[in-house]
PDB file of N, CA and C in Angstrom:
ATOM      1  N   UNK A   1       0.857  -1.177   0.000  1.00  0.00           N
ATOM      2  CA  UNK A   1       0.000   0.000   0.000  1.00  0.00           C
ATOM      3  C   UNK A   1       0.898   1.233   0.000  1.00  0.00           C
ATOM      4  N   UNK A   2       0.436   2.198  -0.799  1.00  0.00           N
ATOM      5  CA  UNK A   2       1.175   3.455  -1.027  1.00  0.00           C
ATOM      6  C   UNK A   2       0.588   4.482   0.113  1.00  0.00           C
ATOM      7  N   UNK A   3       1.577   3.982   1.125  1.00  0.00           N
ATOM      8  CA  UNK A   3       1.166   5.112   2.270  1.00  0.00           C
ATOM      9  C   UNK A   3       1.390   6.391   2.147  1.00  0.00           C
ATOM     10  N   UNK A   4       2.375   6.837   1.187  1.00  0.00           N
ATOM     11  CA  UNK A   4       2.762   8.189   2.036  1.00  0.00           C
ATOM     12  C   UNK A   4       1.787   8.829   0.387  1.00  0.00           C
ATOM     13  N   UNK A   5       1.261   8.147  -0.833  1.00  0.00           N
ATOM     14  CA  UNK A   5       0.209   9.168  -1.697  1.00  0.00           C
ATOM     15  C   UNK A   5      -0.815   9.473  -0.376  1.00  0.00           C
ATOM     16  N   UNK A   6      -1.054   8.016   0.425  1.00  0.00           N
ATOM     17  CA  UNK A   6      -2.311   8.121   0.944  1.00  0.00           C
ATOM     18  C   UNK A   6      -2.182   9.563   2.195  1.00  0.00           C
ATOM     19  N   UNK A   7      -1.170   8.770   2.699  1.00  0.00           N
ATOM     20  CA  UNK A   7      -1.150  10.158   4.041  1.00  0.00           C
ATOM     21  C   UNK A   7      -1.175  11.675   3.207  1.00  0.00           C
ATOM     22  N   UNK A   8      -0.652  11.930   2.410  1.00  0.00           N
ATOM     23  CA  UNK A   8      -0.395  13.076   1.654  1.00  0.00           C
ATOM     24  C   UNK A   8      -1.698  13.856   1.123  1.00  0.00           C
ATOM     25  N   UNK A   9      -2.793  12.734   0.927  1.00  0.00           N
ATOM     26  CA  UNK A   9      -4.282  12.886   0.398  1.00  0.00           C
ATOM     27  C   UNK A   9      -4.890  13.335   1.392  1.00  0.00           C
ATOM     28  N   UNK A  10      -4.905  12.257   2.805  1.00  0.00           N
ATOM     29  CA  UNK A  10      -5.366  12.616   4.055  1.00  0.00           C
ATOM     30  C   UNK A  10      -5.209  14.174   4.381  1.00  0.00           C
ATOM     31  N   UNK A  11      -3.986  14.340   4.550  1.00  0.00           N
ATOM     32  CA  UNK A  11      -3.594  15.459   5.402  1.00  0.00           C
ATOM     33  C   UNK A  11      -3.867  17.159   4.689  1.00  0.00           C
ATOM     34  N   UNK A  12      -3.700  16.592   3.372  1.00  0.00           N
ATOM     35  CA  UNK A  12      -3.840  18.058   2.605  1.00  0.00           C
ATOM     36  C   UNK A  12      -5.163  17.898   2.374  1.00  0.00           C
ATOM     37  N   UNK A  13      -6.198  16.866   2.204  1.00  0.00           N
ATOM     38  CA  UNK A  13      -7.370  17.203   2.072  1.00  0.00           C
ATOM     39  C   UNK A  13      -8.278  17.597   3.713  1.00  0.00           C
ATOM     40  N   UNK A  14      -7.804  16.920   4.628  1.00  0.00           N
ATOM     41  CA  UNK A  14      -8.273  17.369   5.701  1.00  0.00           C
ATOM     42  C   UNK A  14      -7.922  19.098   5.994  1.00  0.00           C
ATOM     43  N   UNK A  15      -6.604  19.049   5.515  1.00  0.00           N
ATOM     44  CA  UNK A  15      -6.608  20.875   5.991  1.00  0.00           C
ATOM     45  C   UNK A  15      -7.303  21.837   5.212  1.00  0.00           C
ATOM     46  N   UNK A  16      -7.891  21.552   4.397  1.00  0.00           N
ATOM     47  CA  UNK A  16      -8.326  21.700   3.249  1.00  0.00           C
ATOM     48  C   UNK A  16     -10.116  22.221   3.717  1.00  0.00           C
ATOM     49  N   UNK A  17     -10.601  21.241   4.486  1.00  0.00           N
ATOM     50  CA  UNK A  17     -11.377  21.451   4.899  1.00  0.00           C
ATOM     51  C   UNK A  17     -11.976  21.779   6.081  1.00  0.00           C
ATOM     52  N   UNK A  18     -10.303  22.386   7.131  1.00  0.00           N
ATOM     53  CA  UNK A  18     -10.552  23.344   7.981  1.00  0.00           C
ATOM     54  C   UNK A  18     -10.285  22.191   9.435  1.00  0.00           C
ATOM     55  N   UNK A  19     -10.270  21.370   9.281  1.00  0.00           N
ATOM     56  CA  UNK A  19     -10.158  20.103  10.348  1.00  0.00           C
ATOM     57  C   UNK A  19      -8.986  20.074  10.762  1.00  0.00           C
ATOM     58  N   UNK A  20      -8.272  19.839  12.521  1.00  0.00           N
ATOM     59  CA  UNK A  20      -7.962  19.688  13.376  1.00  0.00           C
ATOM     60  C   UNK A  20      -7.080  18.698  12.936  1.00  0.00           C
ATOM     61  N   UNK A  21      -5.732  17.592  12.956  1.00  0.00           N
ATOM     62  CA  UNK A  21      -6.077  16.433  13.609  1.00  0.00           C
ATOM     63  C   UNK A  21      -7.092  15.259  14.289  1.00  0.00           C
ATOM     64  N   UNK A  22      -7.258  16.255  15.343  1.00  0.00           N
ATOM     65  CA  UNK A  22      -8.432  16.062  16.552  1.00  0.00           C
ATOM     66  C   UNK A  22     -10.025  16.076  15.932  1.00  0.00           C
ATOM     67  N   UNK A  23     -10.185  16.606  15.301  1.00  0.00           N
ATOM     68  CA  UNK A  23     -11.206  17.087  14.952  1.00  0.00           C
ATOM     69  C   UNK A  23     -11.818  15.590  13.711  1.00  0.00           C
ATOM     70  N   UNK A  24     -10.782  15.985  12.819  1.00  0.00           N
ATOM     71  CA  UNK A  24     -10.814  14.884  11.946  1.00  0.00           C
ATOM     72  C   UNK A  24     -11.271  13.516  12.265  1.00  0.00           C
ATOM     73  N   UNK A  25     -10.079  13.203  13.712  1.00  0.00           N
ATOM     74  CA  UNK A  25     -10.215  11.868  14.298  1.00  0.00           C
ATOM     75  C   UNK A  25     -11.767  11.559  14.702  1.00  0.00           C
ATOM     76  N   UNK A  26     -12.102  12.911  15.386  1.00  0.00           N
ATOM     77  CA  UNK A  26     -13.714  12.465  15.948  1.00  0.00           C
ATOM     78  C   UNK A  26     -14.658  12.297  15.102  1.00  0.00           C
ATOM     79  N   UNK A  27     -14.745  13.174  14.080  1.00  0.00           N
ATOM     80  CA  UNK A  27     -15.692  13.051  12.929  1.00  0.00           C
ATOM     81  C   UNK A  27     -15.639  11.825  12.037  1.00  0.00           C
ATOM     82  N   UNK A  28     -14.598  11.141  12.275  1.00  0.00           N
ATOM     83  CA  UNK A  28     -14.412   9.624  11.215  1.00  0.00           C
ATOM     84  C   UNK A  28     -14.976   8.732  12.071  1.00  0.00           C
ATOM     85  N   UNK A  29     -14.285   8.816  13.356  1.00  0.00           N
ATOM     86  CA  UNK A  29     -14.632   8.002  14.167  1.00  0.00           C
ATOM     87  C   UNK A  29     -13.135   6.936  14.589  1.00  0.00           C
ATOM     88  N   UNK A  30     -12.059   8.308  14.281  1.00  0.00           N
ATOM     89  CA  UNK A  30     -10.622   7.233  14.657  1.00  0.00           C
ATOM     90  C   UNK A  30     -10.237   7.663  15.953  1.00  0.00           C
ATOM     91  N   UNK A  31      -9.136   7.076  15.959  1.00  0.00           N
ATOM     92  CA  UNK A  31      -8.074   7.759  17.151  1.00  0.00           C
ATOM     93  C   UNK A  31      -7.791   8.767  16.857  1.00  0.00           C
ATOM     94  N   UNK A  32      -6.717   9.496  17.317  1.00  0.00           N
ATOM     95  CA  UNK A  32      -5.977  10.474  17.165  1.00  0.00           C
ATOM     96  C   UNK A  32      -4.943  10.182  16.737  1.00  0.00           C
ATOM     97  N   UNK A  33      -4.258   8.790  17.631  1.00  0.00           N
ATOM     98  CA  UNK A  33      -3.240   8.251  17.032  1.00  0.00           C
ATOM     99  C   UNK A  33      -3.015   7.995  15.886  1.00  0.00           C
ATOM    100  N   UNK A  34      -3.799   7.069  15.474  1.00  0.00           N
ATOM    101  CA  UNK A  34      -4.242   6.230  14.096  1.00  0.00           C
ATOM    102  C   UNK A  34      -4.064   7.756  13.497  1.00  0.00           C
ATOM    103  N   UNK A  35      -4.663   8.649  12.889  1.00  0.00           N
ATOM    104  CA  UNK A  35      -4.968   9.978  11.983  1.00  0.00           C
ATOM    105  C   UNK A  35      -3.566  10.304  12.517  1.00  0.00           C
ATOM    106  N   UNK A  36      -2.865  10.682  13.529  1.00  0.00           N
ATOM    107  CA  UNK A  36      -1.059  10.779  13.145  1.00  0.00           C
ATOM    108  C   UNK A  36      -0.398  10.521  12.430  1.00  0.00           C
ATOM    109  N   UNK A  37      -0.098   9.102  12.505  1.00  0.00           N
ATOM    110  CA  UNK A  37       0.860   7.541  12.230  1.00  0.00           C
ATOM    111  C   UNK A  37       0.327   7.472  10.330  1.00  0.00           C
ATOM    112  N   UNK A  38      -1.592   8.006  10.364  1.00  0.00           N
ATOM    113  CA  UNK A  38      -1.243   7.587   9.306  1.00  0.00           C
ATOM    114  C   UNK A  38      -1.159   8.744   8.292  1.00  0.00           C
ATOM    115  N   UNK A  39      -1.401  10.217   8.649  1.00  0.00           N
ATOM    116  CA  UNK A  39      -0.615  11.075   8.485  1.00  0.00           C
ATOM    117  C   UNK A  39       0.900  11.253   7.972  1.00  0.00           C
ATOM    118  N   UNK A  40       1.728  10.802   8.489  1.00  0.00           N
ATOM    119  CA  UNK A  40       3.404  10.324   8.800  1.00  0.00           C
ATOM    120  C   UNK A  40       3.674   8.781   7.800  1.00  0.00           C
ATOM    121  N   UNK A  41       2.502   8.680   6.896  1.00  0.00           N
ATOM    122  CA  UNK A  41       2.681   7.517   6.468  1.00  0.00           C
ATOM    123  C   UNK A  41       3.071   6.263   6.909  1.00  0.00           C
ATOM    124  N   UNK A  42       3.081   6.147   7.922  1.00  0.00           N
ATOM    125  CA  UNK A  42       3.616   4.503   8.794  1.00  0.00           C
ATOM    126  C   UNK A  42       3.245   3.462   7.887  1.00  0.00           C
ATOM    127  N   UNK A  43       3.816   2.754   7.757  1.00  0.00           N
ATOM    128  CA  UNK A  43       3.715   1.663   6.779  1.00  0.00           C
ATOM    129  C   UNK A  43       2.415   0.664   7.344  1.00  0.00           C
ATOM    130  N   UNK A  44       2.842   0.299   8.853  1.00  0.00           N
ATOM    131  CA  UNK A  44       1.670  -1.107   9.499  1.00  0.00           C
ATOM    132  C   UNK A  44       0.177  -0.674   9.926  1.00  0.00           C
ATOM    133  N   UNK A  45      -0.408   0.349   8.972  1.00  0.00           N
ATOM    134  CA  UNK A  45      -1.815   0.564   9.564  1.00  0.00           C
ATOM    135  C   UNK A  45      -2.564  -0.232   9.166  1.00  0.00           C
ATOM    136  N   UNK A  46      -4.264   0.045   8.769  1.00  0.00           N
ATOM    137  CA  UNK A  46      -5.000  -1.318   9.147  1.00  0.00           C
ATOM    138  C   UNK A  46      -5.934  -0.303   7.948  1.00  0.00           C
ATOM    139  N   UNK A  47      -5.855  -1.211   7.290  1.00  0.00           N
ATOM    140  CA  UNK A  47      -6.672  -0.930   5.792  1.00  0.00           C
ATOM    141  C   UNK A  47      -8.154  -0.350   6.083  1.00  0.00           C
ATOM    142  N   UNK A  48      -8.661  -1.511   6.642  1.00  0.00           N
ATOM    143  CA  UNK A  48      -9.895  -0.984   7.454  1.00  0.00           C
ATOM    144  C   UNK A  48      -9.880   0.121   7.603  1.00  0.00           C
ATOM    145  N   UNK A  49      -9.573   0.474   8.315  1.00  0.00           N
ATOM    146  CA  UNK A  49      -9.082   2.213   8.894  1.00  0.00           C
ATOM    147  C   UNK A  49      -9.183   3.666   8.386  1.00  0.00           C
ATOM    148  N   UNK A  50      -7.880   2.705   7.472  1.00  0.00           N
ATOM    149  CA  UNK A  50      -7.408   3.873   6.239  1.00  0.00           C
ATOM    150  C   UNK A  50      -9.194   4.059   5.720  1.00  0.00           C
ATOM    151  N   UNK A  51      -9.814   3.183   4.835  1.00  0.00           N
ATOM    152  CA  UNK A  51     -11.026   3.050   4.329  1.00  0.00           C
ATOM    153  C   UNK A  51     -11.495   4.068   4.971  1.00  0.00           C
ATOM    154  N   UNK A  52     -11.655   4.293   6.498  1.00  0.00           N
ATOM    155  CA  UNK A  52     -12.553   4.649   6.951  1.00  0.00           C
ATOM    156  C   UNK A  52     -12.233   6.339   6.752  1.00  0.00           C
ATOM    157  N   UNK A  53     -11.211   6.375   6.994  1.00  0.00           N
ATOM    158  CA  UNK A  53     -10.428   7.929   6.895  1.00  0.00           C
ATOM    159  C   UNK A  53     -10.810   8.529   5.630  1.00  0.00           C
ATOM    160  N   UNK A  54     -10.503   7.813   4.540  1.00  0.00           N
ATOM    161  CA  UNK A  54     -10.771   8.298   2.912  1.00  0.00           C
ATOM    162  C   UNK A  54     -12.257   8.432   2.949  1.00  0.00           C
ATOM    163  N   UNK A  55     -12.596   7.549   3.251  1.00  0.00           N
ATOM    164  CA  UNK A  55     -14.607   7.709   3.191  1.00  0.00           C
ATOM    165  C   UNK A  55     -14.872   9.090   3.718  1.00  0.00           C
ATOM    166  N   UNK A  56     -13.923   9.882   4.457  1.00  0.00           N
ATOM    167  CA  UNK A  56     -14.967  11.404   4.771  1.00  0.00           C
ATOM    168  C   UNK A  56     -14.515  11.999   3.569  1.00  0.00           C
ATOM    169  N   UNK A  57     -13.491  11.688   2.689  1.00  0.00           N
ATOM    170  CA  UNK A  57     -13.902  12.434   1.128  1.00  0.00           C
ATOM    171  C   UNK A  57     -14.161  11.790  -0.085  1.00  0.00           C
ATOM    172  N   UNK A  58     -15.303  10.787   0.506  1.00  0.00           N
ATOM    173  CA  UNK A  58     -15.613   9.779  -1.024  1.00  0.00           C
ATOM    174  C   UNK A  58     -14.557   8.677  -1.435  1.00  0.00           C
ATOM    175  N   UNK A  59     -13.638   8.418  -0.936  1.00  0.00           N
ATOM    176  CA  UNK A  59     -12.553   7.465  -1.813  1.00  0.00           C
ATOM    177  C   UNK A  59     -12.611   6.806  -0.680  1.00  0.00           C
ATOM    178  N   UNK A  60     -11.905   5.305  -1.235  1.00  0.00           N
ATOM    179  CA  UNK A  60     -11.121   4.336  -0.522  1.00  0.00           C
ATOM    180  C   UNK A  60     -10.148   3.783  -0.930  1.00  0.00           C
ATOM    181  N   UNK A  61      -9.514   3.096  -0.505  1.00  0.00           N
ATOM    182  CA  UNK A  61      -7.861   2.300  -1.275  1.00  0.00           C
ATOM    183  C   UNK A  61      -8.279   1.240  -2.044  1.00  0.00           C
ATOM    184  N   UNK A  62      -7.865   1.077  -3.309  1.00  0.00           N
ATOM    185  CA  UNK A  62      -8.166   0.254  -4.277  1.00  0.00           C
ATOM    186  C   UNK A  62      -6.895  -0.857  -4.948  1.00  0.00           C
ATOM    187  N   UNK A  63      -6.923  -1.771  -5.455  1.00  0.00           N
ATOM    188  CA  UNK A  63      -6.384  -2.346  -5.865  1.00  0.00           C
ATOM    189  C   UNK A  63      -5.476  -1.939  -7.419  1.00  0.00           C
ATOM    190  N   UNK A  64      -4.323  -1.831  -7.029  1.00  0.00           N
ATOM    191  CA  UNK A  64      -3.740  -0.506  -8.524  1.00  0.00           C
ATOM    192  C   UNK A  64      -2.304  -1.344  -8.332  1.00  0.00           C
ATOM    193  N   UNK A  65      -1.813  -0.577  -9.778  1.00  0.00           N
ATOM    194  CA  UNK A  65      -0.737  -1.442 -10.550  1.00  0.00           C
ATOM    195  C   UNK A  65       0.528  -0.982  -9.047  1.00  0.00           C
ATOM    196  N   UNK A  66       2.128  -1.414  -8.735  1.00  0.00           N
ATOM    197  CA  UNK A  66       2.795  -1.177  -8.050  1.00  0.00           C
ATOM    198  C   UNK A  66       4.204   0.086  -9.158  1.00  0.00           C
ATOM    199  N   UNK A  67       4.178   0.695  -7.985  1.00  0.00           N
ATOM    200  CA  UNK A  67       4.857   1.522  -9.310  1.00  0.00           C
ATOM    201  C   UNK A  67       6.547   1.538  -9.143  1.00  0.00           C
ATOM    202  N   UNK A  68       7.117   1.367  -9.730  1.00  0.00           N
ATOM    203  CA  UNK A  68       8.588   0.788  -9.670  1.00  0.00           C
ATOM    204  C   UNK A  68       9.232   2.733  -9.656  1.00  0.00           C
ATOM    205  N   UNK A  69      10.281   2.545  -8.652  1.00  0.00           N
ATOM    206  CA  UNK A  69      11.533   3.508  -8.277  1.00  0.00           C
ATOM    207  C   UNK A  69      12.456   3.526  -9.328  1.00  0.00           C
ATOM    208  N   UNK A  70      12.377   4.490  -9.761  1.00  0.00           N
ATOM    209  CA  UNK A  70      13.505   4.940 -10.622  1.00  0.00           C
ATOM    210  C   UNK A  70      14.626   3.956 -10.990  1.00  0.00           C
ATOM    211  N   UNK A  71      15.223   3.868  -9.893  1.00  0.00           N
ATOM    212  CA  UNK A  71      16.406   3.052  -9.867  1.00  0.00           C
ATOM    213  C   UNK A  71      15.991   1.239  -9.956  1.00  0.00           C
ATOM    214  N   UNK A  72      14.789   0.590 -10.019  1.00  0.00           N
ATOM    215  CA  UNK A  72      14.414  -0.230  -9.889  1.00  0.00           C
ATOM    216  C   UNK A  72      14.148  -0.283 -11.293  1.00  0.00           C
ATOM    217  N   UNK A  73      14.282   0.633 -12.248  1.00  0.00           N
ATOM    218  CA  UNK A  73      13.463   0.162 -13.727  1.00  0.00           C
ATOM    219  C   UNK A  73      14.662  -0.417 -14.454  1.00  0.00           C
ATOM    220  N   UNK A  74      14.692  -1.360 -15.430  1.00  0.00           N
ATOM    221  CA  UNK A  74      15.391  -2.094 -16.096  1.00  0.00           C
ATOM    222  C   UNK A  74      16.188  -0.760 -17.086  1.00  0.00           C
TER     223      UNK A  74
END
């Protein structure tokens, strides 16, 4: 899972719409923690979760091609 597009989506779309951290967390229905960590992109969050986070702007994590690093391309 591409955490840090996702955290990057999270965080600029939450500020976006005037939300807290805190604020965010209560209105999804997360932690605070969880909306940090996955903020900061942490790699071991819980899909579930994430889902739930993207659902306050219509999206969820989908099944998509893996995208190869520069230095990884033939």
């Amino acid at each position: 899972m591409r955490t840090d597009k996702i955290a990057t989506f999270i965080r600029e779309n939450r500020k976006a719409a005037g939300l807290t951290q805190e604020e965010f967390a209560i209105r999804s229905g997360l932690g605070l923690r969880f909306v940090h960590d996955l903020e900061q992109g942490k790699e071991t969050v819980r899909l579930d979760k994430v889902n739930q986070a993207l659902a306050m702007f219509g999206m969820e994590a989908v099944p998509g091609r893996i995208e190869k690093k520069m230095e990884e391309q033939p």
